[in-house]
N, C-alpha and C. Protein backbone atom coordinates (compact mmCIF):
# COMPACT_ATOMS: atom_id res chain seq x y z
N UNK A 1 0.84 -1.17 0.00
CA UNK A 1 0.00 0.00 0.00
C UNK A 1 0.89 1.24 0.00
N UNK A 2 0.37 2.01 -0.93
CA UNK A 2 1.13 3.04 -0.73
C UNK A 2 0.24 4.63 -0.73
N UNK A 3 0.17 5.63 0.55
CA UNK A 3 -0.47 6.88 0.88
C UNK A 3 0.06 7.74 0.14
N UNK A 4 -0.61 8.60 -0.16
CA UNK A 4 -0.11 9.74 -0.89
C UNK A 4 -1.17 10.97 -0.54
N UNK A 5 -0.78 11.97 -0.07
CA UNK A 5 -1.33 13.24 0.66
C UNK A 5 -1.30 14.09 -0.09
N UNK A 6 -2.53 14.82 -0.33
CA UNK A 6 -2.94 15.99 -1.25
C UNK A 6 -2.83 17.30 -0.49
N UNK A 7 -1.79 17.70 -0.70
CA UNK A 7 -1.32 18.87 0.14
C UNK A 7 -2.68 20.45 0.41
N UNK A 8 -3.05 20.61 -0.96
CA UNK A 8 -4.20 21.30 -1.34
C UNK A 8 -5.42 21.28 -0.26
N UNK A 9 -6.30 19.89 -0.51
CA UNK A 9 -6.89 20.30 0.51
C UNK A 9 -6.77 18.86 1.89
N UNK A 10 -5.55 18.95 1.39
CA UNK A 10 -5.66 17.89 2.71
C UNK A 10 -6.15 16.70 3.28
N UNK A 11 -6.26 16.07 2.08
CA UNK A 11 -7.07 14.69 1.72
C UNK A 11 -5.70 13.16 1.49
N UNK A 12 -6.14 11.94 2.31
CA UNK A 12 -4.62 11.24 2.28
C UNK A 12 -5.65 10.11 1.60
N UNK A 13 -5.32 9.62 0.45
CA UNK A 13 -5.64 8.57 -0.03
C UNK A 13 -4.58 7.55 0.05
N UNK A 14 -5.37 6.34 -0.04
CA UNK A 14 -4.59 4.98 0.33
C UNK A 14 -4.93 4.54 -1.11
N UNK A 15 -3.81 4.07 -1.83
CA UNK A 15 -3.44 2.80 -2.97
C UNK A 15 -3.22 1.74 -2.65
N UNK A 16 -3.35 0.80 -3.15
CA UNK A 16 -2.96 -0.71 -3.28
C UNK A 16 -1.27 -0.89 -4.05
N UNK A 17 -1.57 0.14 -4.71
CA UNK A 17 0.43 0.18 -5.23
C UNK A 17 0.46 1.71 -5.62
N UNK A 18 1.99 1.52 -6.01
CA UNK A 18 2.52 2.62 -6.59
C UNK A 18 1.98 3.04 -7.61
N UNK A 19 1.97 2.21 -8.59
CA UNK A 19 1.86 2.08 -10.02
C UNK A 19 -0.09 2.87 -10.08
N UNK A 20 -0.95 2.47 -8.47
CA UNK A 20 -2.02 3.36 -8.77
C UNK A 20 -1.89 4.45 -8.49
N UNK A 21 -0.74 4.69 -7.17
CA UNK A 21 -0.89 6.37 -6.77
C UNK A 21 0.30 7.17 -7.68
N UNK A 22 0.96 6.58 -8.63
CA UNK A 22 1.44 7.24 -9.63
C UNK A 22 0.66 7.74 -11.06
N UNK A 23 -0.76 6.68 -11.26
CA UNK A 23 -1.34 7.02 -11.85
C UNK A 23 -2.50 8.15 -11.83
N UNK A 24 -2.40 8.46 -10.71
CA UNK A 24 -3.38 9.17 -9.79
C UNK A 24 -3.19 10.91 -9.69
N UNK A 25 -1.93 10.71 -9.19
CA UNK A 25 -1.13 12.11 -8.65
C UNK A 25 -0.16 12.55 -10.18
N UNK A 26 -1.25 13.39 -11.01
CA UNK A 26 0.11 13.95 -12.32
C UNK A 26 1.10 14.37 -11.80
N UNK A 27 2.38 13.87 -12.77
CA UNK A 27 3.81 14.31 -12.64
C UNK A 27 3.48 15.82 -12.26
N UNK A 28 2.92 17.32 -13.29
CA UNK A 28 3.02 18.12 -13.28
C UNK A 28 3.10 18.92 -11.53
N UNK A 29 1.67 18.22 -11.03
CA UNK A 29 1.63 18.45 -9.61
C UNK A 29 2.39 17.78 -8.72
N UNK A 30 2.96 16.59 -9.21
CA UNK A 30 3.77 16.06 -7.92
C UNK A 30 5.05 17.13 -7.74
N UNK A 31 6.14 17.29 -9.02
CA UNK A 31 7.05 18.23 -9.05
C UNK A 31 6.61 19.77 -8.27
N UNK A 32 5.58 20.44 -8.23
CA UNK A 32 4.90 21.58 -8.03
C UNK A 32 4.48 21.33 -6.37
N UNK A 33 5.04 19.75 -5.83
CA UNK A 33 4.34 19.63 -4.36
C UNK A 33 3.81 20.05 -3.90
N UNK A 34 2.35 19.15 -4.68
CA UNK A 34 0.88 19.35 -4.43
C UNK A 34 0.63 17.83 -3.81
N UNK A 35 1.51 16.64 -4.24
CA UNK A 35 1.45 15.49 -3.54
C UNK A 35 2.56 15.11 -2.49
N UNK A 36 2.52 14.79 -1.45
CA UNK A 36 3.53 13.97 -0.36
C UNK A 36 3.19 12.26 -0.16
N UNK A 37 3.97 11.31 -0.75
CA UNK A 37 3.77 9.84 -0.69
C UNK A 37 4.70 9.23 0.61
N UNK A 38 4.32 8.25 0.92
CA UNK A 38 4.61 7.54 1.97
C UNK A 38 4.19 6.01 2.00
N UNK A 39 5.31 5.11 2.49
CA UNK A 39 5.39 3.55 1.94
C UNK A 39 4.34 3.33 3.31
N UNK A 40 4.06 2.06 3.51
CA UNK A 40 3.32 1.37 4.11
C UNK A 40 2.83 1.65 5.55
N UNK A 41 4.80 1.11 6.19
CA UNK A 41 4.88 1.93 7.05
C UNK A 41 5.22 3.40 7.51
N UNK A 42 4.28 4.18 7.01
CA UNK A 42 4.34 5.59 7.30
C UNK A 42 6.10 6.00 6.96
N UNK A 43 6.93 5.59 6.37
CA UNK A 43 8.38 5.92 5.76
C UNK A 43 7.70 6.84 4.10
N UNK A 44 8.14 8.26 4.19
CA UNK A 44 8.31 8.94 3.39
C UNK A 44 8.78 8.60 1.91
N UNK A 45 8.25 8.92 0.94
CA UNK A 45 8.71 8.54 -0.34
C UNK A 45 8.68 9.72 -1.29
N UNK A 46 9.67 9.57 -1.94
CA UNK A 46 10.03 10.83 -2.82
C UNK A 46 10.23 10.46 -4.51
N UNK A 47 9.06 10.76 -5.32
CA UNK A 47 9.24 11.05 -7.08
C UNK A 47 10.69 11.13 -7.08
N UNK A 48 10.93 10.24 -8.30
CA UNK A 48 12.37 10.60 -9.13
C UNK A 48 11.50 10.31 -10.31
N UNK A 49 11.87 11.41 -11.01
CA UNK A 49 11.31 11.39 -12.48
C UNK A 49 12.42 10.49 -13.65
N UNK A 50 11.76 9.81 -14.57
CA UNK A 50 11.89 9.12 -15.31
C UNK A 50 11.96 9.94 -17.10
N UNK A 51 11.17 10.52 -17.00
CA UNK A 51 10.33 11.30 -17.99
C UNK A 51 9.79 12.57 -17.37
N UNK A 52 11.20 13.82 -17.85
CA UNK A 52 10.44 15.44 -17.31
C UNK A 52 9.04 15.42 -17.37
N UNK A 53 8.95 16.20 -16.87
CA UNK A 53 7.02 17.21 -17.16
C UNK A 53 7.54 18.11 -18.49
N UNK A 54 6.62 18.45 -19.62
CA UNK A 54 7.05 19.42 -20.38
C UNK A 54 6.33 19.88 -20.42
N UNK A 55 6.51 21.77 -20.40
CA UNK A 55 5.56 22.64 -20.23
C UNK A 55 6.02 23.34 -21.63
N UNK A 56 5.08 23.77 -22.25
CA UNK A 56 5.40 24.42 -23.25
C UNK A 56 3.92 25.55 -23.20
N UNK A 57 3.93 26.36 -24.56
CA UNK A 57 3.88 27.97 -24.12
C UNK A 57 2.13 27.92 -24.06
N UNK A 58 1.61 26.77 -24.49
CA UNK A 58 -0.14 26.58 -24.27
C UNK A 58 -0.20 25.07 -23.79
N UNK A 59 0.65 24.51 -23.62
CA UNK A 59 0.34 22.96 -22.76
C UNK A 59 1.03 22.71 -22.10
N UNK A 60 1.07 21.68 -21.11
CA UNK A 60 1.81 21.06 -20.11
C UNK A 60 1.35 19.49 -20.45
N UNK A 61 2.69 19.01 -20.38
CA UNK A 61 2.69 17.14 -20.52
C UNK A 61 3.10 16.50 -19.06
N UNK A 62 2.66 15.98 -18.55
CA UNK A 62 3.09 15.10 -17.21
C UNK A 62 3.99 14.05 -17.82
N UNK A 63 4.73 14.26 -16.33
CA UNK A 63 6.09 13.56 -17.08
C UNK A 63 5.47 11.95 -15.86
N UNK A 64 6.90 10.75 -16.19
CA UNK A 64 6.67 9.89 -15.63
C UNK A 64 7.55 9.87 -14.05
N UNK A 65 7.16 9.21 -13.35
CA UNK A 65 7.75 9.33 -11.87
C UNK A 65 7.85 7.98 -11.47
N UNK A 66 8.91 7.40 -10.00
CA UNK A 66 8.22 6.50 -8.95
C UNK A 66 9.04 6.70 -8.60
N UNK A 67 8.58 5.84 -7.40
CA UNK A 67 8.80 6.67 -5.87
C UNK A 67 9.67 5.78 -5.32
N UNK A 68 10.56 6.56 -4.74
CA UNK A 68 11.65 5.89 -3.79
C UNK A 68 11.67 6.35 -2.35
N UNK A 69 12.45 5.89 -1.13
CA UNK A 69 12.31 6.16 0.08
C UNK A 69 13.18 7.09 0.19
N UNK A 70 12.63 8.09 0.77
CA UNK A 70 13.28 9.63 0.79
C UNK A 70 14.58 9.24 1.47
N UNK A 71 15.82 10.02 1.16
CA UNK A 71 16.66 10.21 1.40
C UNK A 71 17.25 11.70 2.40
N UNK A 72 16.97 12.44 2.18
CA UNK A 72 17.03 13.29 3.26
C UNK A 72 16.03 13.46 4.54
N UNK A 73 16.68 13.73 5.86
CA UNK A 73 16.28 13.25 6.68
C UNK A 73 15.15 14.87 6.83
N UNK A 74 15.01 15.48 6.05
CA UNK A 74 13.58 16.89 6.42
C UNK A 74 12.75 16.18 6.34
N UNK A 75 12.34 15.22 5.46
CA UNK A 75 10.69 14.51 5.28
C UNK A 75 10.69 13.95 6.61
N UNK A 76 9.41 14.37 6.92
CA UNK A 76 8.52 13.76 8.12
C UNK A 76 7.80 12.30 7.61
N UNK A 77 7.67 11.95 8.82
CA UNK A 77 6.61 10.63 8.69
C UNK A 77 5.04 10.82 8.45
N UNK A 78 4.43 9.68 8.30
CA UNK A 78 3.03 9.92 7.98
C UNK A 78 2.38 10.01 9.54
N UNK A 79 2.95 9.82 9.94
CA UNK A 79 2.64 9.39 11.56
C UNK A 79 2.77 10.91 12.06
N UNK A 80 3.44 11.93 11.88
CA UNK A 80 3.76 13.11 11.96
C UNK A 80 2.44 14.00 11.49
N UNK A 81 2.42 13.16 10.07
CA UNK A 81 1.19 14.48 8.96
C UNK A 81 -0.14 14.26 9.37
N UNK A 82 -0.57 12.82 10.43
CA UNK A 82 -2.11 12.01 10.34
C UNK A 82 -2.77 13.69 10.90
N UNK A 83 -2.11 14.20 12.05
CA UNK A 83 -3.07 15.28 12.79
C UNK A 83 -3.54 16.19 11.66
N UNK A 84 -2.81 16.59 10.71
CA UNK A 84 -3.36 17.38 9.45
C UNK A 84 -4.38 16.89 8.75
N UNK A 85 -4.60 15.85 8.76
CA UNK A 85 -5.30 15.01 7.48
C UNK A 85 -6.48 15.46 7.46
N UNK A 86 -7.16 15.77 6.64
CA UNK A 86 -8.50 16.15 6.63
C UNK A 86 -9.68 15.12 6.54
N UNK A 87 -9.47 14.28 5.66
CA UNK A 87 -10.17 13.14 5.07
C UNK A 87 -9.32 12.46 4.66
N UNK A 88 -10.17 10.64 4.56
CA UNK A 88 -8.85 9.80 4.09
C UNK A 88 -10.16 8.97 2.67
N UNK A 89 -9.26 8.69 1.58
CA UNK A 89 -9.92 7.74 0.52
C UNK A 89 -9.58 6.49 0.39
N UNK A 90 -9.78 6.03 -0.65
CA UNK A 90 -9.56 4.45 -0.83
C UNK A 90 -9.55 3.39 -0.14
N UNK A 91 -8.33 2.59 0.12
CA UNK A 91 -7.98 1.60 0.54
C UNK A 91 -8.37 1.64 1.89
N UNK A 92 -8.53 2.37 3.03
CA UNK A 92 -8.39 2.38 4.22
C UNK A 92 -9.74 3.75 3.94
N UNK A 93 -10.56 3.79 5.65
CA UNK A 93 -11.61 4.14 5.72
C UNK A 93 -11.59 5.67 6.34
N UNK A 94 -10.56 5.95 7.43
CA UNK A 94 -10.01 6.95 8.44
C UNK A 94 -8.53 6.69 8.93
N UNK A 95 -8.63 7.94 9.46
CA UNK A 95 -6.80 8.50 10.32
C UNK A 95 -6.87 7.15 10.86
N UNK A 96 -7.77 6.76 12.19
CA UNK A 96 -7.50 5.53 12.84
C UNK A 96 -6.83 4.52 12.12
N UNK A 97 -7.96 4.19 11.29
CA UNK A 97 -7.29 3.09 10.47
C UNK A 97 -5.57 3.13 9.92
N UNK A 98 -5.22 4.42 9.19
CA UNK A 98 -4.27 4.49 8.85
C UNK A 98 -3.06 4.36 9.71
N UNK A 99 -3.54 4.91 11.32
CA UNK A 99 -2.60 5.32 12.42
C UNK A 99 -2.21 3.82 13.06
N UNK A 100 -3.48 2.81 12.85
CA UNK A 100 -3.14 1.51 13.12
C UNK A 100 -2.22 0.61 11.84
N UNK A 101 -2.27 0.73 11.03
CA UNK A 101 -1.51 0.13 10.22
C UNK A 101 -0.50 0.75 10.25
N UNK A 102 -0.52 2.10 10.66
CA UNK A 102 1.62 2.28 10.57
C UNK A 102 1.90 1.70 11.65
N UNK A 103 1.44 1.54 12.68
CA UNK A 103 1.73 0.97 14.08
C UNK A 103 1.69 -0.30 14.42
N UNK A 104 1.47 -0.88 13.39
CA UNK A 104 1.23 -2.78 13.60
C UNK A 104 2.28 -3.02 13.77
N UNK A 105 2.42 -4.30 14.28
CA UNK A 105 4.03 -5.17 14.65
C UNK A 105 4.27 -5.45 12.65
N UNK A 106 3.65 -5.99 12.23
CA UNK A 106 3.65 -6.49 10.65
C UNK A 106 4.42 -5.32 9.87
N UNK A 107 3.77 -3.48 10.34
CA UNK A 107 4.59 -2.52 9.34
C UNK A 107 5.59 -2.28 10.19
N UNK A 108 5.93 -2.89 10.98
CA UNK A 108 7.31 -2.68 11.63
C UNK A 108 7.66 -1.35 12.60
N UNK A 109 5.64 -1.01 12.95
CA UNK A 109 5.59 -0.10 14.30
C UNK A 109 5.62 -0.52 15.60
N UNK A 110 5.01 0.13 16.31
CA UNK A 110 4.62 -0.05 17.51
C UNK A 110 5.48 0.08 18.25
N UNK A 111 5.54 -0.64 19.38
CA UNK A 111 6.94 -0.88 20.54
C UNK A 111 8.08 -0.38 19.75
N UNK A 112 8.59 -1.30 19.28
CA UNK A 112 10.31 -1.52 18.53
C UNK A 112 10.35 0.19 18.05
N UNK A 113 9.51 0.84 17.38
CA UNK A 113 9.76 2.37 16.68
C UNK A 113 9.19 3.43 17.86
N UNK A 114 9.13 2.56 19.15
CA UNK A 114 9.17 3.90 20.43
C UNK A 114 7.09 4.57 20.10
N UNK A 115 6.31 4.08 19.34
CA UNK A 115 5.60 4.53 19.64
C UNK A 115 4.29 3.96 20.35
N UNK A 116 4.55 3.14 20.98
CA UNK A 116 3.95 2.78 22.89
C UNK A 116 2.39 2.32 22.62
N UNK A 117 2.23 1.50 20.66
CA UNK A 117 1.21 1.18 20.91
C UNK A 117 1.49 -0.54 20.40
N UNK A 118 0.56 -1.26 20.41
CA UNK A 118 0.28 -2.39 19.85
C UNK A 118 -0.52 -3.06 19.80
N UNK A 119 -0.83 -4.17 18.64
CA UNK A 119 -2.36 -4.22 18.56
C UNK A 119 -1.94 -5.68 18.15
N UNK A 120 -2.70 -6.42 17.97
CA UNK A 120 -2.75 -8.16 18.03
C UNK A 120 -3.58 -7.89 16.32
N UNK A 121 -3.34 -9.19 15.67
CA UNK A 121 -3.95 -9.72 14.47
C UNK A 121 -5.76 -9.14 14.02
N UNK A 122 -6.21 -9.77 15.12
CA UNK A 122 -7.76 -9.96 15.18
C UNK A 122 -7.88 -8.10 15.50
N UNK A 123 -7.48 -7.52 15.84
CA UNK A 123 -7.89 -6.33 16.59
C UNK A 123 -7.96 -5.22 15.35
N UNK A 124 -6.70 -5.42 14.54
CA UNK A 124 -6.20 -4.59 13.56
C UNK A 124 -6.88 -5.30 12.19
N UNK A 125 -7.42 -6.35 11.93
CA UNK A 125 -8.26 -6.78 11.41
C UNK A 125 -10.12 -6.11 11.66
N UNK A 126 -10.45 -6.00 12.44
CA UNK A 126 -11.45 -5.42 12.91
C UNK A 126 -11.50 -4.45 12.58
N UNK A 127 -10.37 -3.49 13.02
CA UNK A 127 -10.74 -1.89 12.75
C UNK A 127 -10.82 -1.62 11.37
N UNK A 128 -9.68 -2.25 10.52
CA UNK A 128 -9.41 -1.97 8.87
C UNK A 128 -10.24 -1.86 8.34
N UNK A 129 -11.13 -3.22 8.03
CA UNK A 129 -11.95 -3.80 7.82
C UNK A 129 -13.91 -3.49 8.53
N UNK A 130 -13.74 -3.14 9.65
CA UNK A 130 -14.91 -2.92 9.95
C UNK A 130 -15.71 -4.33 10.19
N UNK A 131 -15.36 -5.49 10.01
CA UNK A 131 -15.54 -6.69 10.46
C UNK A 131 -15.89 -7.04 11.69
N UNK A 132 -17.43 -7.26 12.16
CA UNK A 132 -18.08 -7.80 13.35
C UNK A 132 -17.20 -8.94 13.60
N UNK A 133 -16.83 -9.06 14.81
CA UNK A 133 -16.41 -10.72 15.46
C UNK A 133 -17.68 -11.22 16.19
N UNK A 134 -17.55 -12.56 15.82
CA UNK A 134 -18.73 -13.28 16.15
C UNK A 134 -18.29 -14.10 17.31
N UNK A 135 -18.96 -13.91 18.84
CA UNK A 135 -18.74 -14.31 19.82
C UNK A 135 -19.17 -15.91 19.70
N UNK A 136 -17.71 -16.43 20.39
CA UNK A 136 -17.82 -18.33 19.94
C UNK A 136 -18.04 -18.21 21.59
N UNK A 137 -19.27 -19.10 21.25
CA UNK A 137 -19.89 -19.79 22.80
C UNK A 137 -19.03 -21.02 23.62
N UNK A 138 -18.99 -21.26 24.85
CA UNK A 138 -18.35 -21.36 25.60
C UNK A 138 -19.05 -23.27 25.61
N UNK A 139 -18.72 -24.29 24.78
CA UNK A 139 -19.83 -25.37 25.39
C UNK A 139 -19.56 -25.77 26.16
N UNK A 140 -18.73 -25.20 26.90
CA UNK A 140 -18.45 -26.45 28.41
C UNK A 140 -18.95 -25.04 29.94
N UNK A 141 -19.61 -24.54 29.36
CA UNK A 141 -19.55 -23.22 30.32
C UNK A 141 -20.84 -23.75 31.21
């Protein structure tokens, strides 16, 4: 999965890959940082263009991009940007949701990255998802 934050009005959509939130976010505006991307676990990702943007004197062409894990240490985490977020799309439903999947033991949050939460399989399944658990009766009770 990969987030990508619409700086504009503040909207964080969730992809299933790159290849959708590259299709998503034009080159023209990503260069113009109008988009901020971020890998799974809330780790920052930064366009390297492939193919300029070309602007010429009545059109603009979007160029091609993908995304690599930022290299300078100014980019913040997504875990940093969630309090901004205005609304979230796609893949994932809300901040919660998103704030639990950077924080799972699986994206390589929680404890180990100092941030003092953790959540079990079934729990983080539930929230994602929105999935009722169905209480298993006790037959020896």
């Amino acid at each position: 999965m990969v987030f990508a934050f619409a700086t504009d009005d503040r909207t964080l959509f969730a992809f299933p890959s790159e290849a959708d939130a590259a299709a998503y976010a034009e080159g023209v505006d990503v260069e113009d940082g109008m988009w901020l991307f971020f890998a799974q676990d809330g780790t920052p990702l930064e366009p390297v263009f492939t193919t300029p943007n070309e602007t010429g004197r009545f059109t603009v062409g979007s160029g091609v991009y993908r995304l690599e894990r930022a290299s300078g240490k100014h980019a913040g985490t997504l875990l940093e940007l969630l309090p901004q977020v205005a609304s979230v799309e796609g893949e994932l439903a809300s901040v919660e949701a998103v704030r639990q999947l950077i924080v799972s033991p699986s994206c390589g949050g929680g404890q180990d990255k100092g941030v003092g939460f953790e959540m079990n399989w079934v729990q983080l399944t539930r929230s994602l998802f929105r999935v009722p658990l169905i209480a298993r009766q006790n037959p020896h009770a």
